[in-house]
N, C-alpha and C. Protein backbone atom coordinates (compact mmCIF):
# COMPACT_ATOMS: atom_id res chain seq x y z
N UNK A 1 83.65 110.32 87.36
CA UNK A 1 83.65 108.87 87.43
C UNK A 1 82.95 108.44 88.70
N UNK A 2 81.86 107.21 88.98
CA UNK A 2 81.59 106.88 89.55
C UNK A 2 82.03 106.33 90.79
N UNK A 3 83.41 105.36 90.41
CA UNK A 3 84.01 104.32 91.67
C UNK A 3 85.32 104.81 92.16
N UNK A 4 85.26 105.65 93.03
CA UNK A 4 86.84 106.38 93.87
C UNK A 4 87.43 105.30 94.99
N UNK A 5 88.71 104.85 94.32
CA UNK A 5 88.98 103.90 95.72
C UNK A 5 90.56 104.12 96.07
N UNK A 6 91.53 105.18 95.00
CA UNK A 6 92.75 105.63 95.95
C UNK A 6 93.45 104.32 95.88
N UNK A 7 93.93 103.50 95.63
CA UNK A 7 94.54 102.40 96.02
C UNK A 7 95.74 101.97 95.24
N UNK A 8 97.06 101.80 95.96
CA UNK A 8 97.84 101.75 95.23
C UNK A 8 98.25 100.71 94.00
N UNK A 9 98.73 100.43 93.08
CA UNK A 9 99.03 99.92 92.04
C UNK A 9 100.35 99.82 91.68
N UNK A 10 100.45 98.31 90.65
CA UNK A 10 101.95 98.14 90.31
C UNK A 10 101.52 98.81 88.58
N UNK A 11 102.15 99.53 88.07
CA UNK A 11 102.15 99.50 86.66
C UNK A 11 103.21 99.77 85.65
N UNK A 12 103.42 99.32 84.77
CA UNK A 12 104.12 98.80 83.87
C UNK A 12 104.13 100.01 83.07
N UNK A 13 105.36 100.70 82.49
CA UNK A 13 105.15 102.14 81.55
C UNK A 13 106.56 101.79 81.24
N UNK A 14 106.75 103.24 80.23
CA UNK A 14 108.41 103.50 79.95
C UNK A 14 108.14 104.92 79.15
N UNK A 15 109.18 105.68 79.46
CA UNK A 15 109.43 106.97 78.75
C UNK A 15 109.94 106.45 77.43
N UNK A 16 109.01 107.65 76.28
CA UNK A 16 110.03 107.90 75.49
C UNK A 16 109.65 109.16 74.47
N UNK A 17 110.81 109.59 74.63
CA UNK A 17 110.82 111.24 74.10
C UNK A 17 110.49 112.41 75.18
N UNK A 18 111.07 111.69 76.44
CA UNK A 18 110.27 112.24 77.60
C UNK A 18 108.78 112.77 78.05
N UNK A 19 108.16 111.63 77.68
CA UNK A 19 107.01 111.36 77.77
C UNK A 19 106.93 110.18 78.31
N UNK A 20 106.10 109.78 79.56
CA UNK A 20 105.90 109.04 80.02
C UNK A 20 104.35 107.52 79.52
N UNK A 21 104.73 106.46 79.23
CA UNK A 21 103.63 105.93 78.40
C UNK A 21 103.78 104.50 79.05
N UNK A 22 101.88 104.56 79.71
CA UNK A 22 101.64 103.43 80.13
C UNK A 22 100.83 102.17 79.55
N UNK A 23 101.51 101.32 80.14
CA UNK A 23 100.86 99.72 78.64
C UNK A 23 99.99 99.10 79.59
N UNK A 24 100.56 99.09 81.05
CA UNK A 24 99.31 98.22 81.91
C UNK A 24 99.34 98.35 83.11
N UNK A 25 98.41 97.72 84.24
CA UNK A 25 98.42 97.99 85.56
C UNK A 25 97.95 96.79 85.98
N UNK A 26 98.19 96.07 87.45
CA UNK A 26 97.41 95.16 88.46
C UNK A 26 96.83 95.78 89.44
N UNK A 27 95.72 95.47 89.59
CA UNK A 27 94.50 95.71 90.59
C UNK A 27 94.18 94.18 91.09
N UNK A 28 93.97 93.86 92.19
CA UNK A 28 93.73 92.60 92.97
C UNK A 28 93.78 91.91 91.89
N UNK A 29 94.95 91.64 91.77
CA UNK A 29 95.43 90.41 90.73
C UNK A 29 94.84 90.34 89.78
N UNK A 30 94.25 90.93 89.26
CA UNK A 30 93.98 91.27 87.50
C UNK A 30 95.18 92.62 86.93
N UNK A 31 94.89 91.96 85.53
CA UNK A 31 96.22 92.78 84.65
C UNK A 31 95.67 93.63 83.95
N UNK A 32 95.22 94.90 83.91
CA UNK A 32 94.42 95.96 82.53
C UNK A 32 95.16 96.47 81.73
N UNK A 33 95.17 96.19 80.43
CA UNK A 33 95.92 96.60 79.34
C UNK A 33 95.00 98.25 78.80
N UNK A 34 96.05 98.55 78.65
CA UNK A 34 95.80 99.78 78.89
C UNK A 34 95.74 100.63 77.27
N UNK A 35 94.59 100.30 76.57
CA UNK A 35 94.42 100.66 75.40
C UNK A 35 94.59 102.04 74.40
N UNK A 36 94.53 103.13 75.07
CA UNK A 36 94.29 103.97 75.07
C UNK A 36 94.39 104.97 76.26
N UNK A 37 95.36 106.40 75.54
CA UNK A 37 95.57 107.22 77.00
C UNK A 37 94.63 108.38 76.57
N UNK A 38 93.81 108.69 77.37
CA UNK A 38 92.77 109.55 76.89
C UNK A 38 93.32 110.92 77.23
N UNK A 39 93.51 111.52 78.64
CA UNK A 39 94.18 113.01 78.95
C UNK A 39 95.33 112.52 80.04
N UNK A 40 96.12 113.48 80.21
CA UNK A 40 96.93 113.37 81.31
C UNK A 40 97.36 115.13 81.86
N UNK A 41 97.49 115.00 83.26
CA UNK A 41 97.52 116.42 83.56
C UNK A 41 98.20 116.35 85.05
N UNK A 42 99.39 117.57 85.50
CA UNK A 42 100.10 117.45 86.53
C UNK A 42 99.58 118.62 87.83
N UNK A 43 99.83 117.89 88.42
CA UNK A 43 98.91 118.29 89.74
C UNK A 43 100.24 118.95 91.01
N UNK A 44 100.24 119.91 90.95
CA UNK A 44 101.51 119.88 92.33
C UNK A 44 100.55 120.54 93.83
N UNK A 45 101.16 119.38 94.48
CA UNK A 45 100.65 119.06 95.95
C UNK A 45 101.95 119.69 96.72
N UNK A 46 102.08 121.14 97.43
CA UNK A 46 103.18 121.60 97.96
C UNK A 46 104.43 121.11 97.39
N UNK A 47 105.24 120.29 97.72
CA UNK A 47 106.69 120.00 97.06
C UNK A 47 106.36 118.29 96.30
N UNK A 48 105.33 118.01 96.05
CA UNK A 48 104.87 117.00 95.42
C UNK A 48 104.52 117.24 93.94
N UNK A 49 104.84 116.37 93.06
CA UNK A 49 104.63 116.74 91.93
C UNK A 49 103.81 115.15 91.20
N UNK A 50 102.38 115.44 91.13
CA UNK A 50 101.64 114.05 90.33
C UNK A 50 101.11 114.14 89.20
N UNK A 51 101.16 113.20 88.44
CA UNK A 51 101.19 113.07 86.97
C UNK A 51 99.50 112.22 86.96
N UNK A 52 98.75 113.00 86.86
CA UNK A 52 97.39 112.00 86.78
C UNK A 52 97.43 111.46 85.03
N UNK A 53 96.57 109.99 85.03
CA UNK A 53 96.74 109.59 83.32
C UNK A 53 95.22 108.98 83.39
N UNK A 54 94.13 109.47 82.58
CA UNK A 54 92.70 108.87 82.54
C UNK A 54 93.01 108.03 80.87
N UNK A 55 92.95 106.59 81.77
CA UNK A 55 93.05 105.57 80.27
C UNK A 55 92.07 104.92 80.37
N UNK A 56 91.82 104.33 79.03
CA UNK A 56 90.44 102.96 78.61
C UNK A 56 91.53 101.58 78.66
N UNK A 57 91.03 100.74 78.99
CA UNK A 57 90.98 99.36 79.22
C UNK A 57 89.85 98.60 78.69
N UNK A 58 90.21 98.22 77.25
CA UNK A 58 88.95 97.93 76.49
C UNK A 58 88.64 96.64 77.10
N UNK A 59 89.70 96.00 77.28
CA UNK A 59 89.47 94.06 77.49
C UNK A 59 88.43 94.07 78.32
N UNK A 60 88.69 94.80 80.04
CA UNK A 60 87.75 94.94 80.77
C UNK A 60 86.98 96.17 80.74
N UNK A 61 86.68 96.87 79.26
CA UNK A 61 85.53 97.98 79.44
C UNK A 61 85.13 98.69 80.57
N UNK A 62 86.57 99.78 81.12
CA UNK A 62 86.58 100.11 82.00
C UNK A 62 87.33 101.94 81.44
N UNK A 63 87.12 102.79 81.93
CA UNK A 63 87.86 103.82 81.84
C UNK A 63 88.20 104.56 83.04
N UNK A 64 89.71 104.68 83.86
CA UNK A 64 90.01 104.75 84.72
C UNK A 64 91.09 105.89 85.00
N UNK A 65 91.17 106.25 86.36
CA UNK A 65 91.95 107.36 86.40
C UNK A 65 93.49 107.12 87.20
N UNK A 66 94.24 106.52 86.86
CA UNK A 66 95.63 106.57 87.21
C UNK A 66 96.36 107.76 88.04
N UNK A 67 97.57 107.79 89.07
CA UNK A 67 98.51 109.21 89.19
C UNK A 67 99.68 108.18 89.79
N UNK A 68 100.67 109.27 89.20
CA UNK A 68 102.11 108.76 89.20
C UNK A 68 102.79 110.01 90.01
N UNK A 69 103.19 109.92 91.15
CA UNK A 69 103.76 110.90 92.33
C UNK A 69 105.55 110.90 91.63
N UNK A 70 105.78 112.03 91.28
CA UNK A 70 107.17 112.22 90.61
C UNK A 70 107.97 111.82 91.82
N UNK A 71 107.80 111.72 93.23
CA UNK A 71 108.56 112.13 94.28
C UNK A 71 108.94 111.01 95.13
N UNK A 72 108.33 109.70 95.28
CA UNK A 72 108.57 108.95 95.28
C UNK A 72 108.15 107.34 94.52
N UNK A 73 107.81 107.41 93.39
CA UNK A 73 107.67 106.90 92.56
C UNK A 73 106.46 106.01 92.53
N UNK A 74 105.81 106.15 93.31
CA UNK A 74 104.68 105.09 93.19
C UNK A 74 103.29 105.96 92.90
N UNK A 75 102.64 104.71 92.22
CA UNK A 75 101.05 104.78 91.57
C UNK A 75 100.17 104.54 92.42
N UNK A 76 99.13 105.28 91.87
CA UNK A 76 97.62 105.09 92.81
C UNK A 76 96.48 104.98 91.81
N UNK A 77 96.07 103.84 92.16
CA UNK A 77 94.61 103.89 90.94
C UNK A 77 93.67 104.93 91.90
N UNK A 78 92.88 105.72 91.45
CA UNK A 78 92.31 106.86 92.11
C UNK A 78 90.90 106.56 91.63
N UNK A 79 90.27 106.23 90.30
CA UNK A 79 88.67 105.87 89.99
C UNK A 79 88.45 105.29 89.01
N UNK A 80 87.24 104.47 88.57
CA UNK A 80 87.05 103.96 87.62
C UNK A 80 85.48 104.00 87.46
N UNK A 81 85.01 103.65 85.93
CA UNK A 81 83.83 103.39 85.73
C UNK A 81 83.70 103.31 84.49
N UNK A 82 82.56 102.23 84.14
CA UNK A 82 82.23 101.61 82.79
C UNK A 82 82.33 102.06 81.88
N UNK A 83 82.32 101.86 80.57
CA UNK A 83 82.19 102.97 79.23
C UNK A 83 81.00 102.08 78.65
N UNK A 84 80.17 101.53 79.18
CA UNK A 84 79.06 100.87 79.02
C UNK A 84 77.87 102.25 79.17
């Protein structure tokens, strides 16, 4: 992906079947509905455990790379770039 910017995020999900499934996120006050979860894959960082999720956001024609830190609960938008 082209645009790496690391930055944290509020996003909106819910387990079920113990599976974790996300519907949307805010980035400087825009809302991306989150159309489609394309891969997801867990990453352990010494006693850290992150859940990366690469989803499409058709509204804004964007495909982006999400991670969810098991350890203290917060998100980081990590990259994005067009599907143009």
């Amino acid at each position: 992906m082209k645009n790496t910017i690391f930055k944290p995020v509020e996003v909106i999900s819910y387990f079920c079947n113990l599976e974790m499934k996300v519907l949307r996120f805010r980035k400087d006050n825009t809302v991306y509905k989150v159309s489609e979860v394309v891969s997801k894959w867990k990453v352990h960082e010494g006693e850290r455990i992150i859940t990366h999720f690469t989803v499409i956001c058709r509204e804004q024609n964007i495909v982006c790379e999400l991670a969810f830190c098991h350890n203290d609960f917060k998100w980081e938008f990590i990259q994005y770039e067009n599907l143009d």
